[in-house]
Protein backbone atom coordinates (compact mmCIF):
# COMPACT_ATOMS: atom_id res chain seq x y z
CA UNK A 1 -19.45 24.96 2.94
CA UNK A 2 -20.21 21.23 3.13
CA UNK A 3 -17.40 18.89 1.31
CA UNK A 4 -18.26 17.14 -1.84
CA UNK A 5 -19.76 13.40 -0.33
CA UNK A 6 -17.31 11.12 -2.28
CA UNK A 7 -14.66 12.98 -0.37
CA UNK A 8 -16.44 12.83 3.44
CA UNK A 9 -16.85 9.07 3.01
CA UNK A 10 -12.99 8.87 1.82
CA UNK A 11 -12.29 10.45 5.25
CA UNK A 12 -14.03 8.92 7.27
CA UNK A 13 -12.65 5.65 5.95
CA UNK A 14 -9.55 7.14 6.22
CA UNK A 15 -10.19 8.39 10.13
CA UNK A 16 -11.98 4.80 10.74
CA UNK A 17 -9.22 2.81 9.91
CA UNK A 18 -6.89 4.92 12.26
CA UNK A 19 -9.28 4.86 15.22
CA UNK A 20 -8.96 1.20 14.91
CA UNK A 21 -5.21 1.34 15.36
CA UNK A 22 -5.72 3.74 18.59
CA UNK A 23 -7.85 1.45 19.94
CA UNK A 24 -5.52 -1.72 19.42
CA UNK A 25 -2.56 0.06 20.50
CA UNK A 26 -4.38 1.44 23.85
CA UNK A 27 -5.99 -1.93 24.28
CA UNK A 28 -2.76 -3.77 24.12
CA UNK A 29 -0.97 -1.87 26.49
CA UNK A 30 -4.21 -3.34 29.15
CA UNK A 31 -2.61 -6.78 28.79
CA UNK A 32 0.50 -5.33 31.29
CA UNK A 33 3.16 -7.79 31.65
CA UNK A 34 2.53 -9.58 28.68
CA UNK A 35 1.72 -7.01 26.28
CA UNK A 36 3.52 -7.01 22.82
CA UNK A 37 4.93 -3.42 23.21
CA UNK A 38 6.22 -4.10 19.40
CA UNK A 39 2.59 -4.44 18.41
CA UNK A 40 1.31 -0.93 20.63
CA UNK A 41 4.45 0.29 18.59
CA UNK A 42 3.16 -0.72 15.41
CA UNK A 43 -0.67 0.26 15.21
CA UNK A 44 0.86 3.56 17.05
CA UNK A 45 2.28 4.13 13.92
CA UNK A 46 -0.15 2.74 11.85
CA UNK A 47 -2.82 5.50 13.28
CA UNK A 48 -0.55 8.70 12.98
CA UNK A 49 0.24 7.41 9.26
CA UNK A 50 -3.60 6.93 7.95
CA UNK A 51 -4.35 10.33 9.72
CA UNK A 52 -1.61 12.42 7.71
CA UNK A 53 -2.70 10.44 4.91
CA UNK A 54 -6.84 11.27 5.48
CA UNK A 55 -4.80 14.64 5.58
CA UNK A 56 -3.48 14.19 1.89
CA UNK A 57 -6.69 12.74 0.68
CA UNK A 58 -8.40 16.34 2.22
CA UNK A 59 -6.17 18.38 -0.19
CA UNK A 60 -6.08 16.19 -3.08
CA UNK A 61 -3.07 15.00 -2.91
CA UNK A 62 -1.13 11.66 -3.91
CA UNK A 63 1.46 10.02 -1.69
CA UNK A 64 3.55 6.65 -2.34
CA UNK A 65 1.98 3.66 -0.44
CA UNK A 66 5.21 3.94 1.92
CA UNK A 67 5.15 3.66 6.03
CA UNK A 68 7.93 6.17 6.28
CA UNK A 69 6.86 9.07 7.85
CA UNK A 70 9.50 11.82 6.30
CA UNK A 71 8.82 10.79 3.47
CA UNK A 72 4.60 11.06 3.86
CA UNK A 73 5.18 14.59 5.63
CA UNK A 74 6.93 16.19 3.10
CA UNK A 75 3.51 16.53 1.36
CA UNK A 76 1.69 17.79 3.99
CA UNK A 77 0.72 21.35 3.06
CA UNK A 78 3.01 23.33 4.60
CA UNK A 79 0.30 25.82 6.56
CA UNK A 80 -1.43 22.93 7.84
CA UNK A 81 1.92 21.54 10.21
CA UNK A 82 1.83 18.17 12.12
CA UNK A 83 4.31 19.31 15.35
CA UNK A 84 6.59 15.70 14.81
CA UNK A 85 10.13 16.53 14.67
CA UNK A 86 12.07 14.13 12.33
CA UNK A 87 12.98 12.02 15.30
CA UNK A 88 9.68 11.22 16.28
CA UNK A 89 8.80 10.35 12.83
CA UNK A 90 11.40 8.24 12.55
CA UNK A 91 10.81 6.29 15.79
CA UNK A 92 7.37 5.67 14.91
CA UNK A 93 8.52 4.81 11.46
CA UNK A 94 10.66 2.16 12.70
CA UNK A 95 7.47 0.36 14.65
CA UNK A 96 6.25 0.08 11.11
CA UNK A 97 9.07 -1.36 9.49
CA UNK A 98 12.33 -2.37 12.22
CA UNK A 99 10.80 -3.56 14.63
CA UNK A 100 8.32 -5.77 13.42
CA UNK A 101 10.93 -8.25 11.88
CA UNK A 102 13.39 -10.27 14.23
CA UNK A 103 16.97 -8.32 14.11
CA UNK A 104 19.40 -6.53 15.50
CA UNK A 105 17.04 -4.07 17.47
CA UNK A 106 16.44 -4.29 20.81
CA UNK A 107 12.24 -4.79 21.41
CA UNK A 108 10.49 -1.43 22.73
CA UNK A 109 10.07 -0.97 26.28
CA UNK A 110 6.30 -0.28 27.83
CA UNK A 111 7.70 3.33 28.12
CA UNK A 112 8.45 3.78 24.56
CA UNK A 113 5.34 2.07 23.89
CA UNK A 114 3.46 4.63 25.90
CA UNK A 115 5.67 6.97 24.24
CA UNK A 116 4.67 5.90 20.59
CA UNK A 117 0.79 6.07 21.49
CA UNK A 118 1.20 9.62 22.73
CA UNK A 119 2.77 10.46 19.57
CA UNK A 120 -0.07 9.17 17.60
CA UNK A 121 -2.69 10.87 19.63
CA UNK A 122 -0.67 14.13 18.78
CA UNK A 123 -0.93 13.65 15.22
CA UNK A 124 -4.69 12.60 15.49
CA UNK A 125 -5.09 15.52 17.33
CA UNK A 126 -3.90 18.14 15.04
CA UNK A 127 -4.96 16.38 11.67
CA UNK A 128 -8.77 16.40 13.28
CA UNK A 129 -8.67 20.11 13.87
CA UNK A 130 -7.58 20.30 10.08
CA UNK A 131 -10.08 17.91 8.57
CA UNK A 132 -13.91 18.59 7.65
CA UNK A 133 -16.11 18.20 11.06
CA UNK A 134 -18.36 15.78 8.45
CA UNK A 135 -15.59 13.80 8.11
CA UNK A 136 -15.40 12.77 11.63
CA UNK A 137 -17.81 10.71 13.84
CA UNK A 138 -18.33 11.57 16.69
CA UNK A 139 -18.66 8.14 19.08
CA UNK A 140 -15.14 7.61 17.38
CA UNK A 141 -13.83 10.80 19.11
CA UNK A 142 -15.62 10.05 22.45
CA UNK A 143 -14.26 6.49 22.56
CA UNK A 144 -10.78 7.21 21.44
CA UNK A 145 -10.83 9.88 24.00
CA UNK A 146 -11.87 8.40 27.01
CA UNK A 147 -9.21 5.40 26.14
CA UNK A 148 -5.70 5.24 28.51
């Protein structure tokens, strides 16, 4: 059964906008020395939260314009589960908010960079096996893909 239109071209805005942040995040982390491992850290995050949201959109339902992960997986349907322990979300949660503000925290090595892109390919993973094939285009799959 194909998906209503209105609702494909929500996703694929949705799935767009979160290849983008793959592909700064894996692009960034090219720049070696001088790579802002905050920033990797940050569009990391920024990818696994549009896909669970794409996810929400997919099932109709609302979520609070918020970057904290918990908080956006508790709606997440609970027979379509995004393997993130609470942990995880919250380290890639704190790219979002923590980290990109001078403070206390110490800045994020290249491995927890690395570690923070793998995450988000996790979640992109899973969410695209959930979400309408129509939904996703396929040259963003190959490129994303192929990337690091």
């Amino acid at each position: 059964m194909s998906e209503p239109h209105s609702l494909v071209h929500a996703l694929r805005q949705w799935v767009r906008k979160a290849e983008e942040d793959l592909q700064t995040a894996v692009y960034l982390l090219t720049m070696g020395q001088d790579c802002p491992y905050s920033v990797v850290g940050y569009h990391a995050q920024q990818c696994a939260e549009k896909y669970i949201k794409a996810l929400l959109v997919c099932h109709s339902i609302e979520f609070p314009k918020v970057h904290d992960l918990n908080k956006i997986m508790r709606l997440v349907p609970s027979d379509k589960a995004i393997p993130l322990s609470a942990e995880e979300q919250d380290r890639l949660t704190d790219y979002a908010t923590a980290s990109r503000y001078p403070g206390e925290s110490e800045p994020p090595t290249r491995a927890e960079a690395e570690e923070a892109v793998a995450l988000a390919r996790k979640v992109r993973a899973v969410v695209r096996s959930y979400l309408p094939p129509e939904s996703l285009q396929e040259d963003e799959l190959s490129r994303n893909d192929n990337l690091l």
